[in-house]
N, C-alpha and C. Protein backbone atom coordinates (compact mmCIF):
# COMPACT_ATOMS: atom_id res chain seq x y z
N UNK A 1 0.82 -1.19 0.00
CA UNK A 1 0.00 0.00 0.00
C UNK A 1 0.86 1.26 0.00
N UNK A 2 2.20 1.15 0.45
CA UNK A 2 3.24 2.54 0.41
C UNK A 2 3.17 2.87 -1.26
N UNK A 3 3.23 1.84 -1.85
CA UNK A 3 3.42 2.20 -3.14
C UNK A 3 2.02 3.15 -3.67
N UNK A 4 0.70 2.44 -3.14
CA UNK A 4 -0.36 3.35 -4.29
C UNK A 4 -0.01 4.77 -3.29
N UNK A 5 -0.05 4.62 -1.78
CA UNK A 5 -0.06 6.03 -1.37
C UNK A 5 1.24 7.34 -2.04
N UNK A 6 2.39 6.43 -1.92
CA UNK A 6 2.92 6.88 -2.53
C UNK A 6 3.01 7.67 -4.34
N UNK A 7 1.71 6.86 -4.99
CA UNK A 7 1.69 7.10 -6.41
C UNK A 7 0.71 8.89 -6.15
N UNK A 8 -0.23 8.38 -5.05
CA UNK A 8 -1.59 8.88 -5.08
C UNK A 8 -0.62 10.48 -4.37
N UNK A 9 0.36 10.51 -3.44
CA UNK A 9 1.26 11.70 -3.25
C UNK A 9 1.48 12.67 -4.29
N UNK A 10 2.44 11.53 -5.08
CA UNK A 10 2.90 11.93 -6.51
C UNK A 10 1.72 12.92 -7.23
N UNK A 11 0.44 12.34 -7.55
CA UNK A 11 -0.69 12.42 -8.14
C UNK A 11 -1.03 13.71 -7.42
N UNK A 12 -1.16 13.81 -5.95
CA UNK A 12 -1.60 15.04 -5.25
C UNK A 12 -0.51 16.02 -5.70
N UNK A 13 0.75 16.15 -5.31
CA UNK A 13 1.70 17.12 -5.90
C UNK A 13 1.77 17.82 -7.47
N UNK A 14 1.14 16.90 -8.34
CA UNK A 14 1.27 17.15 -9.66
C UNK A 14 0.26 18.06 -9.76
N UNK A 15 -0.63 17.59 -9.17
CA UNK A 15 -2.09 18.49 -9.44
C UNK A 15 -2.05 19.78 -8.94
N UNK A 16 -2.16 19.91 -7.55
CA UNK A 16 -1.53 20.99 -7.18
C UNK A 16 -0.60 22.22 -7.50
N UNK A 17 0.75 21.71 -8.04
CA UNK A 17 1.30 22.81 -8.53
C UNK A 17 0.89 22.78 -9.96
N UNK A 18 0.34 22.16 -10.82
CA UNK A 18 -0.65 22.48 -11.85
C UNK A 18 -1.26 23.53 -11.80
N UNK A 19 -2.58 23.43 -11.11
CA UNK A 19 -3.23 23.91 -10.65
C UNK A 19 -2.64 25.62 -10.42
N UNK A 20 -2.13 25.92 -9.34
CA UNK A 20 -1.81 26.71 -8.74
C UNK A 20 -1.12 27.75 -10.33
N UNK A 21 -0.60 26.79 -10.97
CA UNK A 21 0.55 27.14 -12.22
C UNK A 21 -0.18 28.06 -12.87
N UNK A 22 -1.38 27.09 -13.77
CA UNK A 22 -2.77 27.44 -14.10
C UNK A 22 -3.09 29.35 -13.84
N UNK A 23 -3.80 29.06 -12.32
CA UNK A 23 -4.26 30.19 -11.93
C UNK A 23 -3.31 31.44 -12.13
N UNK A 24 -2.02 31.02 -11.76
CA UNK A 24 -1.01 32.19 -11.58
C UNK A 24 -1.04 33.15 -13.12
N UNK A 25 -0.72 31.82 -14.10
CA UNK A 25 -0.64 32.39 -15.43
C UNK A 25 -1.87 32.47 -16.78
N UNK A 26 -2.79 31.93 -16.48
CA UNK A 26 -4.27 31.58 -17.03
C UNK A 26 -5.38 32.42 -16.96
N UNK A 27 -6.16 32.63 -17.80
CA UNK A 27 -7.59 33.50 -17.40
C UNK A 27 -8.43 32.87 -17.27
N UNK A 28 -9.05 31.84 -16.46
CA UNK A 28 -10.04 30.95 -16.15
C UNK A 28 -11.25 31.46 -16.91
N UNK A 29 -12.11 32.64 -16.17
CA UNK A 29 -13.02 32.79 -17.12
C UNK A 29 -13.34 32.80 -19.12
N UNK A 30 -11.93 33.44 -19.46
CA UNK A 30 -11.81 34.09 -20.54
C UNK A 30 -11.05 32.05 -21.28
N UNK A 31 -10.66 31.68 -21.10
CA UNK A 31 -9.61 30.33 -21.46
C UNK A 31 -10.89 29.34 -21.70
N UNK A 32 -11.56 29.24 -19.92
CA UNK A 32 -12.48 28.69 -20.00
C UNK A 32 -13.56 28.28 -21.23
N UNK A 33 -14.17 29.02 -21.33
CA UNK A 33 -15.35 29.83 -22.65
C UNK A 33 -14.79 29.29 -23.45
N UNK A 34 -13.57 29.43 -23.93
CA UNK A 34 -12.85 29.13 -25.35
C UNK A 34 -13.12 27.67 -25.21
N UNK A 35 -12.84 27.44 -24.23
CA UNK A 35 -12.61 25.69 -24.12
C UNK A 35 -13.47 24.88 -24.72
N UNK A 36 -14.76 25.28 -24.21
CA UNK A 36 -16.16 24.26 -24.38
C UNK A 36 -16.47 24.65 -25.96
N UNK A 37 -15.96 25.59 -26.47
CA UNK A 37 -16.30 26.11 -27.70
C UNK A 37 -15.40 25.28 -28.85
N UNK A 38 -14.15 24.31 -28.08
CA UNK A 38 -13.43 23.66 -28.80
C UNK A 38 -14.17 22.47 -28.84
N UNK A 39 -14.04 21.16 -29.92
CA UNK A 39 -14.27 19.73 -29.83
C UNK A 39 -13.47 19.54 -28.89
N UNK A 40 -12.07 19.30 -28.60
CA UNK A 40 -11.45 18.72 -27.42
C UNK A 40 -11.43 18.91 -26.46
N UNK A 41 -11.64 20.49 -26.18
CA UNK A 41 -12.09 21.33 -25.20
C UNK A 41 -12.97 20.38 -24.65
N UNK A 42 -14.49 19.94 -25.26
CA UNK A 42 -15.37 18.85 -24.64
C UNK A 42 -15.02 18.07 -24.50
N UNK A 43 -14.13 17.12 -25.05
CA UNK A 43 -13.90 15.97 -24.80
C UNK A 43 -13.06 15.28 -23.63
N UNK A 44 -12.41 17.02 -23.38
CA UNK A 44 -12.06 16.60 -22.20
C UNK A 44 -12.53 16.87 -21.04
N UNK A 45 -13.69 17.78 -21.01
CA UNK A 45 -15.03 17.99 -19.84
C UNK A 45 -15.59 16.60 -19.27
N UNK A 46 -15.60 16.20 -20.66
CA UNK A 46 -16.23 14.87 -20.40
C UNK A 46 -15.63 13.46 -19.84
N UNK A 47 -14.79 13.52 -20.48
CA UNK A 47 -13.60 12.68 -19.46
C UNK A 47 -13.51 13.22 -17.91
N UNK A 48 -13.23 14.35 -17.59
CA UNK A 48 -13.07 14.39 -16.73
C UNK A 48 -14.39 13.94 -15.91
N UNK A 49 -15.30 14.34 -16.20
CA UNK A 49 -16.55 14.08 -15.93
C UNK A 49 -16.99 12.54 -15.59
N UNK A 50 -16.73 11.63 -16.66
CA UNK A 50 -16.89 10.44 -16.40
C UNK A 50 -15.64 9.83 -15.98
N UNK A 51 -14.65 10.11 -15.33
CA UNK A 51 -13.76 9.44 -14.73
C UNK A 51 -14.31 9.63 -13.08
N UNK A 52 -14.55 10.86 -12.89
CA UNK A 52 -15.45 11.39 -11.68
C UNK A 52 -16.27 11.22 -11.04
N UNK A 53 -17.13 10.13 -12.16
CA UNK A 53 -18.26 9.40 -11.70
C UNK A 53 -17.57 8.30 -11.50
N UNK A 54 -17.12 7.47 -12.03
CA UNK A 54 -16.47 6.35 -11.61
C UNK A 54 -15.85 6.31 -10.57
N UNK A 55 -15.04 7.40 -10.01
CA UNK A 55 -14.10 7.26 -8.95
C UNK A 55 -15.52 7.76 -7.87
N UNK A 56 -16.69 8.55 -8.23
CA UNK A 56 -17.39 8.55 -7.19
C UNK A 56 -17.78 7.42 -6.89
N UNK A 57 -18.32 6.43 -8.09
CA UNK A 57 -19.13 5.40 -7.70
C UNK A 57 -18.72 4.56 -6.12
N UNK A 58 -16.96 4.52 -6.85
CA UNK A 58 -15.93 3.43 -5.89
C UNK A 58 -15.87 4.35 -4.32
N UNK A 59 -16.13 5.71 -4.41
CA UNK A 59 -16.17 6.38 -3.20
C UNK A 59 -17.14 6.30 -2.37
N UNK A 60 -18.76 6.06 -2.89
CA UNK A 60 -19.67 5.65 -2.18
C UNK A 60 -19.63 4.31 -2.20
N UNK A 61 -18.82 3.27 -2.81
CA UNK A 61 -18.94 1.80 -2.10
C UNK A 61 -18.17 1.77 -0.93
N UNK A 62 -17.02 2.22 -0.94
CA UNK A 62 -16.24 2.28 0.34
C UNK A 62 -16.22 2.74 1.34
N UNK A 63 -17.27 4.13 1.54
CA UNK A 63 -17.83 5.10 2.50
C UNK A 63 -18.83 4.49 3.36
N UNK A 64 -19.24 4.68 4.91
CA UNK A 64 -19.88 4.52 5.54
C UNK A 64 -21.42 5.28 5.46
N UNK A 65 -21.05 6.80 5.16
CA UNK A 65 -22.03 7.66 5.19
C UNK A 65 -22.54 8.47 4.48
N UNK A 66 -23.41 8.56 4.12
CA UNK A 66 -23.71 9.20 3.20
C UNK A 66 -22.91 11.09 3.05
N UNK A 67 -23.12 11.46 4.39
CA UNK A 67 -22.57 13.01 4.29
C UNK A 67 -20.82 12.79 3.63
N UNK A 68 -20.44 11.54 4.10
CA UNK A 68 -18.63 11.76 3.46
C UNK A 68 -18.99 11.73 2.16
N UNK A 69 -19.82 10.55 1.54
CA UNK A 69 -20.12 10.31 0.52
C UNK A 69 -20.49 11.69 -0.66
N UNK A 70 -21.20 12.11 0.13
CA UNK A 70 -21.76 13.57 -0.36
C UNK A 70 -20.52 14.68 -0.47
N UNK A 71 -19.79 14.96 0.74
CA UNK A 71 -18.37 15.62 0.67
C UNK A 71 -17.59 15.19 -0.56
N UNK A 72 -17.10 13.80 -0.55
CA UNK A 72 -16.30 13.95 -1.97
C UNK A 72 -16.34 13.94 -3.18
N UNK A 73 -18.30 13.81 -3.43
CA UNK A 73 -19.05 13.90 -4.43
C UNK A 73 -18.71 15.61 -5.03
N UNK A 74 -18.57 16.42 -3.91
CA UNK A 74 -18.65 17.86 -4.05
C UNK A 74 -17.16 18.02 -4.40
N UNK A 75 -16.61 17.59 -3.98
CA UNK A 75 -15.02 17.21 -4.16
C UNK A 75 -14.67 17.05 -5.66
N UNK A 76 -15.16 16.07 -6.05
CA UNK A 76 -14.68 15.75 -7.51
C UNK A 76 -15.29 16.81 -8.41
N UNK A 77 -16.39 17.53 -8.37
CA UNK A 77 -17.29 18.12 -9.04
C UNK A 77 -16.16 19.53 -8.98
N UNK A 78 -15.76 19.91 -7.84
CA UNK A 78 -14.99 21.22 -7.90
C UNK A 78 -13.79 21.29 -8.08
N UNK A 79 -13.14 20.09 -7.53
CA UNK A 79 -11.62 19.66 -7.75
C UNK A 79 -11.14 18.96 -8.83
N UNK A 80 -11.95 18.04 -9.28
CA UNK A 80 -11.66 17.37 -10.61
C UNK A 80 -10.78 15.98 -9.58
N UNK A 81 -10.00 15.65 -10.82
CA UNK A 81 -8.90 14.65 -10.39
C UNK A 81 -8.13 14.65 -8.82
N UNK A 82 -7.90 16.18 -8.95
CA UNK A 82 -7.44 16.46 -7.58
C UNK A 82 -7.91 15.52 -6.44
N UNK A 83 -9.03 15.96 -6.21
CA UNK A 83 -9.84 15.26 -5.60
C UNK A 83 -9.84 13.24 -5.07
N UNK A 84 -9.85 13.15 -6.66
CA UNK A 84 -9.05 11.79 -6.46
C UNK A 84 -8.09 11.31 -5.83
N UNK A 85 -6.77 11.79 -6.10
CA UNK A 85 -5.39 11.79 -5.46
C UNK A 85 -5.49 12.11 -4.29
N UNK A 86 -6.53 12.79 -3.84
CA UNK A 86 -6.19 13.01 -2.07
C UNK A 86 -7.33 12.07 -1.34
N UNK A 87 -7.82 11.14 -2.41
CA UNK A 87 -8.71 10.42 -2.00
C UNK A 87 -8.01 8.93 -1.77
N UNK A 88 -7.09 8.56 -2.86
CA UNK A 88 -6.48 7.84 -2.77
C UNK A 88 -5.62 7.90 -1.74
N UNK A 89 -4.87 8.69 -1.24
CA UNK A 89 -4.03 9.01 -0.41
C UNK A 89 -4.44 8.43 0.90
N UNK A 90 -5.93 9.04 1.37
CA UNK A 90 -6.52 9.36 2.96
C UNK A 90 -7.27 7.56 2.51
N UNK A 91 -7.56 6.67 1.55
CA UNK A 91 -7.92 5.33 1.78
C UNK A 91 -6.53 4.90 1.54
N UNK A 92 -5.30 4.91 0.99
CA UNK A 92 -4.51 4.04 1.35
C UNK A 92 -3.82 4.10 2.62
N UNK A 93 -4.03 5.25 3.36
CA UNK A 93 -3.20 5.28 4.63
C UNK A 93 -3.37 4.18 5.58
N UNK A 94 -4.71 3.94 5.53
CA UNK A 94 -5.01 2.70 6.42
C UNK A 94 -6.22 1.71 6.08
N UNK A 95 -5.22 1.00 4.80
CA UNK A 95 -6.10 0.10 4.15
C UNK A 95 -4.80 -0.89 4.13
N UNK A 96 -5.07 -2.24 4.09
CA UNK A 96 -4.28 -3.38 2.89
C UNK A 96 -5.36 -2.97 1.25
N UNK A 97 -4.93 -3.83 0.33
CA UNK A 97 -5.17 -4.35 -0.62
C UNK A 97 -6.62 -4.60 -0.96
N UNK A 98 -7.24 -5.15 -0.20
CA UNK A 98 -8.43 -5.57 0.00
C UNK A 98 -9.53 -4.32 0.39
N UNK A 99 -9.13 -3.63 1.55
CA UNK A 99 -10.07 -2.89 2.34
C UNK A 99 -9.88 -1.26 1.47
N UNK A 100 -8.48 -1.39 0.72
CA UNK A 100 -8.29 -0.29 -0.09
C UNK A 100 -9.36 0.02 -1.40
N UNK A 101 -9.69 -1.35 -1.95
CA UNK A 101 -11.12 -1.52 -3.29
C UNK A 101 -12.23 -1.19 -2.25
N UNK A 102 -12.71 -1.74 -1.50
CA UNK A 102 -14.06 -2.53 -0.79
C UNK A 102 -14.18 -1.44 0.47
N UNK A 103 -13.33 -0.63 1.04
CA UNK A 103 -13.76 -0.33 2.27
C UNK A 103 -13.34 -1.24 3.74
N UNK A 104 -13.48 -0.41 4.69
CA UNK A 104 -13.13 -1.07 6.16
C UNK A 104 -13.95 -2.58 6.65
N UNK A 105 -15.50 -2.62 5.97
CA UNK A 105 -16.29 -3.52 5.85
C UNK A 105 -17.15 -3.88 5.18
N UNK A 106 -16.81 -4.56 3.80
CA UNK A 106 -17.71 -4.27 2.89
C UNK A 106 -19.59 -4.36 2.96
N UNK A 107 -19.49 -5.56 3.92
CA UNK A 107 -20.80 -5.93 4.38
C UNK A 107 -21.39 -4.78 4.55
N UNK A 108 -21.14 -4.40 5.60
CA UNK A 108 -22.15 -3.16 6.55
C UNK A 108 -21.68 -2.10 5.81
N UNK A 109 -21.18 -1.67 4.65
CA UNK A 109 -20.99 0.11 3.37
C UNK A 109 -22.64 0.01 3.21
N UNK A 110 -22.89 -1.46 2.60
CA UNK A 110 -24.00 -1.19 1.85
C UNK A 110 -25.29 -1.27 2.89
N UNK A 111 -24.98 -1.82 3.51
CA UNK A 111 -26.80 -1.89 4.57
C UNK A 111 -26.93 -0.39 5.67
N UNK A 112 -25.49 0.42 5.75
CA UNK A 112 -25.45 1.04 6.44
C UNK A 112 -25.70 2.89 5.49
N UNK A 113 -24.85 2.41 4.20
CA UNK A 113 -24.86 4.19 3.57
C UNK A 113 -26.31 3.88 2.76
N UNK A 114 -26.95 2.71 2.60
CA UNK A 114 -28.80 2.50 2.16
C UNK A 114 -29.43 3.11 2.74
């Protein structure tokens, strides 16, 4: 598990000073606009989009509660990937292999975040 936390570090650092890079030198609003107005521009909304759902899906199987569930739902929606990487991070810290896919108990995710 040092290794994914370790990847999912990596993954947090990249994003981050991305990010930050981005803002410093970028016009979000004005870049933005252009973006969606491109084909790839969408294509990569959408990726991001459906990778987001996927990594939510695996976030509400592994979650106890609905409100965390809901937190990193809001998470991915504002953070993007980011989001991910610090998601990965805070489940590999204290997971094996197993509890890292599935959660602390897989049984009681689902009868309990229902």
């Amino acid at each position: 598990m040092r290794t994914v936390r370790n990847l999912g570090l990596i993954s947090t650092g990249i994003m981050l000073v991305s990010l930050v890079m981005a803002f410093a030198t970028g016009d979000f609003a004005a870049e933005g606009s252009q973006i969606v107005g491109l084909a790839w521009g969408r294509m990569s909304l959408i990726d991001l989009y459906v990778g987001a759902a996927l990594v939510g899906g695996w976030i509400a199987h592994r979650e106890r509660s609905w409100p965390r569930i809901l937190a990193w739902w809001v998470a991915l929606i504002v953070l993007g990937h980011l989001a991910s990487a610090i998601y990965v991070v805070v489940a590999a810290r204290s997971s094996d292999w197993t509890t890292f896919w599935s959660g602390p108990n897989p049984s009681s995710v689902r009868s309990e975040a229902r």
